[in-house]
Protein backbone atom coordinates (compact mmCIF):
# COMPACT_ATOMS: atom_id res chain seq x y z
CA UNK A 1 27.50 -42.82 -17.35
CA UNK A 2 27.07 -38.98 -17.41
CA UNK A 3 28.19 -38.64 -13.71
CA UNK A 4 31.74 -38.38 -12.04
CA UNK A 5 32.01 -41.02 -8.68
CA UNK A 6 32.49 -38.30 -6.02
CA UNK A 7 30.39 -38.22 -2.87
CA UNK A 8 29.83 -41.93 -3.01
CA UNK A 9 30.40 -41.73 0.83
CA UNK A 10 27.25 -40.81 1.13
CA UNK A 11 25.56 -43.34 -0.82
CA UNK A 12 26.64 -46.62 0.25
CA UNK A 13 23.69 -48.34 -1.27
CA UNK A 14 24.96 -47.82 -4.38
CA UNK A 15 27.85 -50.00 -4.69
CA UNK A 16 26.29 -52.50 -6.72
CA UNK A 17 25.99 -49.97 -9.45
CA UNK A 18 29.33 -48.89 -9.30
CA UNK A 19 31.13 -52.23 -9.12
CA UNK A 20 28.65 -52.95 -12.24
CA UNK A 21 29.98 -49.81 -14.37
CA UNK A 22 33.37 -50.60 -13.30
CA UNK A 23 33.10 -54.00 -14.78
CA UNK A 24 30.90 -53.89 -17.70
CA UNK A 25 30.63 -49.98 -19.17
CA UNK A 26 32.07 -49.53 -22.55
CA UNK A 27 34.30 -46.71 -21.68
CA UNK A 28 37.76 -47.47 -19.89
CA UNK A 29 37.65 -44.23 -18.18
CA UNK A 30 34.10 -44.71 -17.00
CA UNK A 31 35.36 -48.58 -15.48
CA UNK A 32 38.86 -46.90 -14.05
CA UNK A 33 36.80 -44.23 -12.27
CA UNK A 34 33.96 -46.31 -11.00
CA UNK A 35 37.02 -48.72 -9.63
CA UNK A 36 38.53 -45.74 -8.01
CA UNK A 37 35.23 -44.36 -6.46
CA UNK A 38 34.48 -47.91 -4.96
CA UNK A 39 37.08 -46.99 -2.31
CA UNK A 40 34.96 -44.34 -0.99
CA UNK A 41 32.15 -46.52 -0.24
CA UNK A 42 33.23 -49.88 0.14
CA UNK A 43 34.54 -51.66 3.43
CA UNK A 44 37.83 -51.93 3.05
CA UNK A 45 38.16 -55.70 3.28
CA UNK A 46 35.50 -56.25 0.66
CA UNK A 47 37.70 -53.51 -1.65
CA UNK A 48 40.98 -55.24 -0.65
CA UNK A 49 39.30 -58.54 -1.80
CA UNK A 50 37.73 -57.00 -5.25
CA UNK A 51 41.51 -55.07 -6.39
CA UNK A 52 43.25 -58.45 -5.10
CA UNK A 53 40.91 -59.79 -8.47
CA UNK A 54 41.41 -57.19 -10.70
CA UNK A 55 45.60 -57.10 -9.89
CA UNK A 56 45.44 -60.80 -10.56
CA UNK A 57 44.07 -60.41 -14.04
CA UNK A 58 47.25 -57.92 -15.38
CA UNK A 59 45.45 -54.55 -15.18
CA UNK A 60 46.86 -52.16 -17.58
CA UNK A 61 48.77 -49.10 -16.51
CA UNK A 62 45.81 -46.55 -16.03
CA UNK A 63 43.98 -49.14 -14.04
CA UNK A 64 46.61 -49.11 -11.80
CA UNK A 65 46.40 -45.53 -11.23
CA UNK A 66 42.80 -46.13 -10.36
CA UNK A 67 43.83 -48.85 -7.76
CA UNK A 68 46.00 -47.23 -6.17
CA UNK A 69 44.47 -44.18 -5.76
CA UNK A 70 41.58 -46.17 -4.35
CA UNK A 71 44.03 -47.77 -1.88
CA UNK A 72 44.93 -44.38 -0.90
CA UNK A 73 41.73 -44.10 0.91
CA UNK A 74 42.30 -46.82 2.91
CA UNK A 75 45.97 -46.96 3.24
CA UNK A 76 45.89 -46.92 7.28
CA UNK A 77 43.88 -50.38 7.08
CA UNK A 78 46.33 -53.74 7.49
CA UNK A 79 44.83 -54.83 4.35
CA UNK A 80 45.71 -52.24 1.91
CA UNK A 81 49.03 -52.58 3.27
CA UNK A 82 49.28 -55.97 1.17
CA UNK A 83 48.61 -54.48 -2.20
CA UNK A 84 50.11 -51.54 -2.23
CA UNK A 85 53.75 -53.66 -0.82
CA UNK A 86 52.84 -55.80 -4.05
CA UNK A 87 52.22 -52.61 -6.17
CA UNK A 88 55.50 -50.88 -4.58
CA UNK A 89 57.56 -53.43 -6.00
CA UNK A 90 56.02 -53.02 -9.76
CA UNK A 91 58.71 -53.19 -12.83
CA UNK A 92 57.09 -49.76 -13.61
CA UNK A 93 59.10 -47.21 -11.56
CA UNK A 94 56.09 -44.63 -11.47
CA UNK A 95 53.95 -47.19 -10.44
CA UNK A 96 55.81 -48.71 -7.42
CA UNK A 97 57.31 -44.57 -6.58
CA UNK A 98 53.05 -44.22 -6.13
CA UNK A 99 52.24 -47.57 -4.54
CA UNK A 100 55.11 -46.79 -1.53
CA UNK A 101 53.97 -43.17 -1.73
CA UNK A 102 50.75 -44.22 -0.78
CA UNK A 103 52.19 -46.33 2.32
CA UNK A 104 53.48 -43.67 4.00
């Protein structure tokens, strides 16, 4: 994909092509960046719901970035509370220093 996932706000209706590239494009960065830029155009119980999968399969270390910084945009929400408790309690110091940063 030759674009960056910024502005999605304003595009709602394109979702299903950005949970697509974050699932199936051949580049990692393209996938962690489409999972990020979900969060600014996805209801945050649906998001909750699809990082709740991807957390359950063992997501490397840079797709944890990507979650949490989606998170981030909906860290007031009682579900992304969940997650990033889950996250904040990661083996990976960085990680869990990033998931309670995002908490508060």
């Amino acid at each position: 994909m030759a674009f960056r996932f910024c502005n999605l706000d304003r595009f709602p209706q394109l979702l299903p092509l950005i949970q697509h590239a974050a699932e199936n494009d051949p580049s990692a960065d393209v996938r962690r960046a489409a999972l990020r830029g979900m969060a600014r155009m996805s209801p945050a119980p649906m998001l909750i719901q699809y990082y709740q999968q991807e957390l359950a399969q063992n997501p490397d270390h840079e797709t944890l970035w990507a979650i949490i910084g989606g998170l981030r945009d909906h860290d007031k929400t009682r579900e992304a509370q969940a997650p990033l408790t889950r996250l904040g309690q990661h083996p990976d110091a960085d990680i869990a220093n990033a998931a309670r940063d995002a908490m508060t």
